[in-house]
Protein backbone atom coordinates (compact mmCIF):
# COMPACT_ATOMS: atom_id res chain seq x y z
CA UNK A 1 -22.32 -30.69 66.97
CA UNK A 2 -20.96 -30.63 70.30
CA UNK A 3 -16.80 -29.77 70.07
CA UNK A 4 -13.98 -31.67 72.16
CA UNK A 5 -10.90 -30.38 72.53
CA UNK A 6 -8.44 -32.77 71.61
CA UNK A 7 -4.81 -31.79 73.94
CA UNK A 8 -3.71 -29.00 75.64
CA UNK A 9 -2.69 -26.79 72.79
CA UNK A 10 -6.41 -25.22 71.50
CA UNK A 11 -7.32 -27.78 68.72
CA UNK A 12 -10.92 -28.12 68.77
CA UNK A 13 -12.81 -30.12 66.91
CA UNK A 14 -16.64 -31.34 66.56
CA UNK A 15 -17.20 -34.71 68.65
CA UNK A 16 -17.08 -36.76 65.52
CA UNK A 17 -14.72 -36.61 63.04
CA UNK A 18 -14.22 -38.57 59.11
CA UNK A 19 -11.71 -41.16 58.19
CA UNK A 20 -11.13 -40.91 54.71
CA UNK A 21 -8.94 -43.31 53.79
CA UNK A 22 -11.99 -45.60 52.62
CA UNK A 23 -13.08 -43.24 49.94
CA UNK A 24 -9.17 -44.34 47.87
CA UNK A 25 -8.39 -47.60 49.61
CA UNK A 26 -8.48 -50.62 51.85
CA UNK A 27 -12.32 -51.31 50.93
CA UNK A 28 -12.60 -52.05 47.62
CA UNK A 29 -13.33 -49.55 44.83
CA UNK A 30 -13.74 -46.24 44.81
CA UNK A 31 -16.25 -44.86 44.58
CA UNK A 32 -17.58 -42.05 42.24
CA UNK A 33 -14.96 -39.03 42.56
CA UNK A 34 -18.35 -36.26 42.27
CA UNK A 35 -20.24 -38.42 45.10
CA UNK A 36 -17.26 -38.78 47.29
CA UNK A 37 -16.85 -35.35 47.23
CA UNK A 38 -20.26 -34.66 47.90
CA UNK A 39 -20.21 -36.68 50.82
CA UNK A 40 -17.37 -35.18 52.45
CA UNK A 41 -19.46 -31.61 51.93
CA UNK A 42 -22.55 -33.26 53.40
CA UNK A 43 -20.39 -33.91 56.38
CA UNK A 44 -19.41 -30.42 56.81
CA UNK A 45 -23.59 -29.16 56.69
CA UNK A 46 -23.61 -31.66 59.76
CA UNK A 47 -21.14 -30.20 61.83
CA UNK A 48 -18.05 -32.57 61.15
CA UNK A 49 -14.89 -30.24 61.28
CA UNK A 50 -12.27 -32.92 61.33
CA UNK A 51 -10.98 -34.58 58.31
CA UNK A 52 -8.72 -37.15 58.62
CA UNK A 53 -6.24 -38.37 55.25
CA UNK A 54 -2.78 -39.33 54.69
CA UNK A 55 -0.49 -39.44 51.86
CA UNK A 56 -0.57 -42.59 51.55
CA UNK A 57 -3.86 -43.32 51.34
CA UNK A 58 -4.06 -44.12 47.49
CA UNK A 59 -1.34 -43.03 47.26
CA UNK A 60 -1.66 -39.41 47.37
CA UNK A 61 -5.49 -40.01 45.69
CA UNK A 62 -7.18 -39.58 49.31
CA UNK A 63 -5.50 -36.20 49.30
CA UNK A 64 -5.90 -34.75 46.45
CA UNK A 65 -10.08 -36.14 46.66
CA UNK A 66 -10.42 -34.13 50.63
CA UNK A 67 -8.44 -31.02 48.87
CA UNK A 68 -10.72 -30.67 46.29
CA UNK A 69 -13.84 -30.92 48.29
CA UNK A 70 -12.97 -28.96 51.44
CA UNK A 71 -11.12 -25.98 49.99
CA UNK A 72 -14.51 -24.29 49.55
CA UNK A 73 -15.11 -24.46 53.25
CA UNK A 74 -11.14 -24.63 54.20
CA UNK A 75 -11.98 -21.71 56.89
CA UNK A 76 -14.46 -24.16 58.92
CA UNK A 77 -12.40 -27.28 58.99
CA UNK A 78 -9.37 -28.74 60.56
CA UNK A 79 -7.48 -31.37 57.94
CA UNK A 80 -5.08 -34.20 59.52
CA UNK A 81 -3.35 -35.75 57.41
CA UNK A 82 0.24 -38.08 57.91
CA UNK A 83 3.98 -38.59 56.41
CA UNK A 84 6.36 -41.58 57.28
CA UNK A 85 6.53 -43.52 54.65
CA UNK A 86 8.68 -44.43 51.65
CA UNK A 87 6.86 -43.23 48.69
CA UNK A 88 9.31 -43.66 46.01
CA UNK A 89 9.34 -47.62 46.71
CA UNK A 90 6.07 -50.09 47.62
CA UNK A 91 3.83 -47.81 45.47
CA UNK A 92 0.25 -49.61 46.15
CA UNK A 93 1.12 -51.91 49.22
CA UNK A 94 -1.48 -52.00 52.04
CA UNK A 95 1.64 -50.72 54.34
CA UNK A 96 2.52 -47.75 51.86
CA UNK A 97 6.23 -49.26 52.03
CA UNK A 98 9.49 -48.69 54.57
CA UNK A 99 8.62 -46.19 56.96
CA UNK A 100 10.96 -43.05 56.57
CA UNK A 101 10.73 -40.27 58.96
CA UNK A 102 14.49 -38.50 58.40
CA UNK A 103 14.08 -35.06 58.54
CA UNK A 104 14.34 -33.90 54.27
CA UNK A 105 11.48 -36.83 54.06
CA UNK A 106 9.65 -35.31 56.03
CA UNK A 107 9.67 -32.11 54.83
CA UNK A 108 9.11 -32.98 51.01
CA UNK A 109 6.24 -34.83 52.50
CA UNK A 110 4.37 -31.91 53.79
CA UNK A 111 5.30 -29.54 50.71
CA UNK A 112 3.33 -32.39 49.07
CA UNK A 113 0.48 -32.56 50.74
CA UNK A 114 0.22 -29.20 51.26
CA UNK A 115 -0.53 -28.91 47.25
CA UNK A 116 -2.27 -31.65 46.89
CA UNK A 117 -4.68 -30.29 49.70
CA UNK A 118 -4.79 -26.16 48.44
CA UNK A 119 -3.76 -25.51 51.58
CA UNK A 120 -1.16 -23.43 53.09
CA UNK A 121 -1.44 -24.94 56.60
CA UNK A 122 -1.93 -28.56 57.99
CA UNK A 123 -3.92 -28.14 60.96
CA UNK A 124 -2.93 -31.34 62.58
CA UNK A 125 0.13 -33.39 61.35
CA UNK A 126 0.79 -37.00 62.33
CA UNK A 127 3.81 -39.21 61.88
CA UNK A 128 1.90 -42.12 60.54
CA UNK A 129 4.40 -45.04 61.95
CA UNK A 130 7.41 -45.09 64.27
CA UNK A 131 10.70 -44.89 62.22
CA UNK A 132 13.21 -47.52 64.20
CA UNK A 133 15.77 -45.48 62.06
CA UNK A 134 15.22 -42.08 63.21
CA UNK A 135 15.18 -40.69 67.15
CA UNK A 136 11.76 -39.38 67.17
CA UNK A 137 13.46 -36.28 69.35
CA UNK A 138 14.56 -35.26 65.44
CA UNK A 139 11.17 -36.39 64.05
CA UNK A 140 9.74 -33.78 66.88
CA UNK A 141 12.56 -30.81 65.92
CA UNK A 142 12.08 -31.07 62.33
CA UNK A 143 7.90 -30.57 62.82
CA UNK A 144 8.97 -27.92 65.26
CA UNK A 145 10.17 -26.40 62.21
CA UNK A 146 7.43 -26.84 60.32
CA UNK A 147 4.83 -25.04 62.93
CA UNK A 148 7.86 -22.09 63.18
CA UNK A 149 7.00 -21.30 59.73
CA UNK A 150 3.49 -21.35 59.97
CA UNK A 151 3.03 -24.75 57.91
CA UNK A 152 1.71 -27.02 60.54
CA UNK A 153 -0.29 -25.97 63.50
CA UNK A 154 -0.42 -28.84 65.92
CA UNK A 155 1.29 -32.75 65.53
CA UNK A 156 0.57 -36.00 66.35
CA UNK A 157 1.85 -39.50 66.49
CA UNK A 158 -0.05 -42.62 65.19
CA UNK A 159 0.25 -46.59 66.86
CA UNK A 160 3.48 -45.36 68.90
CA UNK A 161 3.83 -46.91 72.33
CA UNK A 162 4.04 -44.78 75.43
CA UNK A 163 7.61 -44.47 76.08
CA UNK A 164 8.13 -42.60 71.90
CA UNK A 165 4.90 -40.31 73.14
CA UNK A 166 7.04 -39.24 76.20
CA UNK A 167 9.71 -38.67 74.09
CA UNK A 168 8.15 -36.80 71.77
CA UNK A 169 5.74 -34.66 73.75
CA UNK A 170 9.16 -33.80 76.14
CA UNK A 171 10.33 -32.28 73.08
CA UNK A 172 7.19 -30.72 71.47
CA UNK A 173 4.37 -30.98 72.80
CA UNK A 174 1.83 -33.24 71.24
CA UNK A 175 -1.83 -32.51 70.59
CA UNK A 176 -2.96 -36.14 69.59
CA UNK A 177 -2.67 -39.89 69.55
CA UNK A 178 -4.36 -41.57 66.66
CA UNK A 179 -4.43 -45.25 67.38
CA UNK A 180 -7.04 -47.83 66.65
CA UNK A 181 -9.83 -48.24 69.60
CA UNK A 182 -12.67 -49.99 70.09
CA UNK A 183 -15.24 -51.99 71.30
CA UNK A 184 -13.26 -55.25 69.57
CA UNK A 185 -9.71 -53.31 70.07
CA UNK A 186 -9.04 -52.40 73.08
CA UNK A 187 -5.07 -52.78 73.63
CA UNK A 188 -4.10 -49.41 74.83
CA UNK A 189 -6.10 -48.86 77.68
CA UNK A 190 -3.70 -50.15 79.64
CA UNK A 191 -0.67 -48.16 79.27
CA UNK A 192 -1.50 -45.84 76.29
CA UNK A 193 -5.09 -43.98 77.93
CA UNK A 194 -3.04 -43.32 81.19
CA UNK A 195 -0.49 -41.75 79.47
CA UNK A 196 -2.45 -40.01 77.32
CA UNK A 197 -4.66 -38.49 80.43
CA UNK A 198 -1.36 -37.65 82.56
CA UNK A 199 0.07 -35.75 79.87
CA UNK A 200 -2.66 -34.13 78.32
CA UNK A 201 -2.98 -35.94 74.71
CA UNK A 202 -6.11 -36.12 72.86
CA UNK A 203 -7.09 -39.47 71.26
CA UNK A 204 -8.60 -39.96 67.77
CA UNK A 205 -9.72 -43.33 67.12
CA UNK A 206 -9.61 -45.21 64.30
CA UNK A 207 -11.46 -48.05 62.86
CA UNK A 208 -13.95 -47.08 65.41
CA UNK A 209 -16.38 -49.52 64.52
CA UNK A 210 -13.75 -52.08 63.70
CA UNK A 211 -13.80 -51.51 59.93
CA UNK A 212 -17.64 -52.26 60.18
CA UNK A 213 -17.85 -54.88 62.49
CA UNK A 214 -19.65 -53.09 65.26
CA UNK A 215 -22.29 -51.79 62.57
CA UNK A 216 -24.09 -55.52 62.86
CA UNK A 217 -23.97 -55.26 59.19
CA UNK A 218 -21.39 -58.32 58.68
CA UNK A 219 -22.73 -61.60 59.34
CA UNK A 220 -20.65 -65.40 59.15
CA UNK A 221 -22.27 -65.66 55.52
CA UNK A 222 -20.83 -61.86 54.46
CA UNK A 223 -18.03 -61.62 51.48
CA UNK A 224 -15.13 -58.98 50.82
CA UNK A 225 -14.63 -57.46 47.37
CA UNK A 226 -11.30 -57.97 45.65
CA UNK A 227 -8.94 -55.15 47.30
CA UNK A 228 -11.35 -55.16 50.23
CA UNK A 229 -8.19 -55.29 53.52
CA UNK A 230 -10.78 -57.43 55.38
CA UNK A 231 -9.70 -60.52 53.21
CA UNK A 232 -6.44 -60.65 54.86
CA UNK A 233 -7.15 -59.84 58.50
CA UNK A 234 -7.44 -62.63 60.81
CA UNK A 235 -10.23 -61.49 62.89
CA UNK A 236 -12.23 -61.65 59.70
CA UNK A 237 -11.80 -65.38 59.07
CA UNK A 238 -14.35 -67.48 58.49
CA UNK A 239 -13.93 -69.31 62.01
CA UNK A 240 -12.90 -66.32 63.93
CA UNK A 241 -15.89 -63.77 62.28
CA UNK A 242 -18.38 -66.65 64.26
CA UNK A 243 -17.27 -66.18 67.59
CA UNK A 244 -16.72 -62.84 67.17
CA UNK A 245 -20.47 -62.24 66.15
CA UNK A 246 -21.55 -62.95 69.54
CA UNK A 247 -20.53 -60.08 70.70
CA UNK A 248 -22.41 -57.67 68.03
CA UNK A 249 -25.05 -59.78 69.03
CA UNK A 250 -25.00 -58.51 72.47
CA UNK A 251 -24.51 -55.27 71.48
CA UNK A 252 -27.54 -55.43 69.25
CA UNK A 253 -29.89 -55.93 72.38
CA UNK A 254 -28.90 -53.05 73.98
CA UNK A 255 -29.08 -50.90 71.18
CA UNK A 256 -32.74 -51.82 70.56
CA UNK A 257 -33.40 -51.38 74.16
CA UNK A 258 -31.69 -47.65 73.81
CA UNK A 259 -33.33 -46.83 70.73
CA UNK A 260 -29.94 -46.75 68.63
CA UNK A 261 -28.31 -49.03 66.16
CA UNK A 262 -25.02 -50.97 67.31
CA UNK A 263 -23.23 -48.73 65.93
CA UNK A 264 -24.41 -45.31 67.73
CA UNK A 265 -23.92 -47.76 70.80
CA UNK A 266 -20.30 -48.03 69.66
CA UNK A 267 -19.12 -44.70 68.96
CA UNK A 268 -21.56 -43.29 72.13
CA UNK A 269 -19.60 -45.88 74.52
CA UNK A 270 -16.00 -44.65 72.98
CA UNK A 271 -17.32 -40.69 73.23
CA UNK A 272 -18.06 -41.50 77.37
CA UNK A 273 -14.47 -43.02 78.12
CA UNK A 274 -13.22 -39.81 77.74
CA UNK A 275 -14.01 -36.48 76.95
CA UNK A 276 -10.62 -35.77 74.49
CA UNK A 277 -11.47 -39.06 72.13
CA UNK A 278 -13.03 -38.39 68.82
CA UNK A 279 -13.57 -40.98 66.97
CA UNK A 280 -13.32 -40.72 63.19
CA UNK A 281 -15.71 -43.27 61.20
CA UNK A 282 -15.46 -43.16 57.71
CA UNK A 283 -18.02 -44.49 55.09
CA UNK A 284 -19.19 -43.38 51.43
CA UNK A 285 -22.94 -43.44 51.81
CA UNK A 286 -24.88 -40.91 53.53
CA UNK A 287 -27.51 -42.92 55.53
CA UNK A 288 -24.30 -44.13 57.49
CA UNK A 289 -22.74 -40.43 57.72
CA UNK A 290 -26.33 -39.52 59.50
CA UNK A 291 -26.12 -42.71 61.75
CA UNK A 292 -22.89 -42.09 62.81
CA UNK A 293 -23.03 -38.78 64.03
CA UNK A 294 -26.23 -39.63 65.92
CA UNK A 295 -23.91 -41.34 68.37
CA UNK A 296 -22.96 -37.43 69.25
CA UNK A 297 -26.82 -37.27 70.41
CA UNK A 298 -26.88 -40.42 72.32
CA UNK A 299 -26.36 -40.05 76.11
CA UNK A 300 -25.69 -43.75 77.78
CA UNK A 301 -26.64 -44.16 81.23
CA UNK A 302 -24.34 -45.27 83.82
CA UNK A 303 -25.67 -49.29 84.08
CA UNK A 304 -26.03 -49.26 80.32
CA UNK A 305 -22.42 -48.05 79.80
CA UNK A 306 -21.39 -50.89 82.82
CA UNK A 307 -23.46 -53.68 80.84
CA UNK A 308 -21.61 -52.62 76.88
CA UNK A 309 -17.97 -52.92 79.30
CA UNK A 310 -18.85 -56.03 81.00
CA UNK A 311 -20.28 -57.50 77.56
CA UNK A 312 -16.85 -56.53 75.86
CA UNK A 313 -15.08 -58.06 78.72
CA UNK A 314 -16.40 -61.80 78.69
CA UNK A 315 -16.88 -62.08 74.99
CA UNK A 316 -13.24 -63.13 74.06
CA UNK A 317 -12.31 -61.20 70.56
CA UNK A 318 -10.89 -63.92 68.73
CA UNK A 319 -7.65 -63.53 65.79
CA UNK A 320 -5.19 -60.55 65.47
CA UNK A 321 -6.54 -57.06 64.41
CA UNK A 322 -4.06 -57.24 61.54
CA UNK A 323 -1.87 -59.36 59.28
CA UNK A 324 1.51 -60.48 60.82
CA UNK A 325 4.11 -57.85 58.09
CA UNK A 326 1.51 -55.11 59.34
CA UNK A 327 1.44 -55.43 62.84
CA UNK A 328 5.09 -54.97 63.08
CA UNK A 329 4.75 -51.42 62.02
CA UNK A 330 3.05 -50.15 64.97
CA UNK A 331 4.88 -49.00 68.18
CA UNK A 332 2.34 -50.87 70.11
């Protein structure tokens, strides 16, 4: 697979990358531990090098699962994974609990996940929320730290606004934004990509495909498991999931005329905006792992890549990307 560098500081990664957190969370059941990790392997025969996790994710179970199945092949991947949360309290919530970034908390976070990975490195480290509590100029000494003694190699913020990334990159310099993006998300191009490009930050994407919206898999007549975190988003209402169709609709054409499915079409249009953004899908079944990274393969034209923008920008994406408690976290 074609690699993208993702900032200024040498982290390289294939084009495409995997969101775990689906495997443990947010979409229903798990699946089968042996398949999962199976899957994640498969991914790695394909050319995927980054792996994206958190602690929280499960909690901890996300870990633990990517450990397990990369530490065969540690030497040919890069593993991202997050701290900033409360642990100890809101075991189980969708928000992992209070955000907590003081400097001990974070450093009993990465001891953490550095066993529960069999690792003795984090390639890419990611403060998973703004802490209002704590001046991210000691969020950014206390990784400094970290990367002194050899524990983390580059960092990262996640949904923090521009003015924390200047902060934090005037400090230490950051290698990546991870932020959610999209064809039906599409918030931060106004401030965020600028800031991003004038300063030399990579972007990883997630919900790429807007948790499976952009795959043209979810119609007005589709139903979410119990657990599944598309039951309490608002763009997922009944109502809201109707108008929103029309745009996968649109997108569907094109794709057909293109040869690719709609969602190739959406990860190749996010691959042209830039060339630091990989996006990181995620999924448990194969067939979508091999449709995914065919997006890597798929070269849009110019006047295709102008009709997918001017489709995205008179189809009106109606209800918020997130329930009300949850939105508040981000430094959007």
């Amino acid at each position: 697979m074609q690699e993208r560098f993702v900032g200024k500081q040498g982290l390289r990664v294939g084009a495409i990358g995997f969101g775990c957190m689906g495997m443990s969370m947010s979409y229903g059941p798990a699946g089968e531990r042996a398949d999962l990790i199976a899957l994640i392997r498969e991914a790695v025969d394909r050319g995927v090098t980054l792996f994206d996790t958190a602690e929280v994710y499960g909690p901890f179970h996300n870990e633990e699962l990517v450990g397990e199945a990369l530490e065969p092949v540690r030497d040919r991947v890069v593993i991202a994974t997050k701290f900033g949360h409360r642990l100890d309290r809101g075991l189980g919530r969708p928000d992992g609990g209070p955000t907590d970034s003081r400097p001990e908390i974070i450093r009993q976070a990465v001891e953490g996940s550095l066993r529960r990975l069999r690792t003795d490195h984090i390639d890419l480290l990611y403060q998973h929320r703004v802490d209002p509590e704590v001046p991210i100029e000691d969020v950014a000494g206390t990784v400094a730290e970290l990367m002194q003694q050899g524990k983390v190699l580059y960092w990262g913020l996640s949904e923090a606004g521009a003015g924390t990334i200047r902060r934090a990159h005037a400090v230490l310099p950051l290698s990546a934004l991870q932020s959610e993006y999209s064809l039906w998300t599409r918030s931060i191009e106004t401030e965020i990509l600028p800031t991003l490009q004038e300063l030399g930050i990579g972007l990883v994407p997630f919900s790429p495909l807007g948790k499976g919206f952009l795959t043209g898999t979810i119609s007005a007549k589709t139903t979410f498991t119990e657990g599944d975190i598309r039951t309490t988003i608002p763009r997922f209402e009944a109502e809201a999931l109707e108008k929103n169709l029309a745009l996968v609709e649109t997108l569907r054409a094109i794709a057909e005329r293109v040869g690719a499915t709609p969602a190739q079409l959406a990860l190749a249009w996010l691959l042209a905006q830039k060339p630091w953004i990989v996006p990181i899908p995620g999924t448990r079944r194969s067939s979508r792992l091999v449709e995914n990274l065919g997006a890597a393969e798929l070269s849009l034209a110019p006047e295709v890549l102008a009709e997918i923008q001017s489709a995205a920008d008179r189809i009106p994406i109606v209800g918020a990307r997130y329930p009300e408690a949850l939105e508040r976290q981000t430094g959007l």
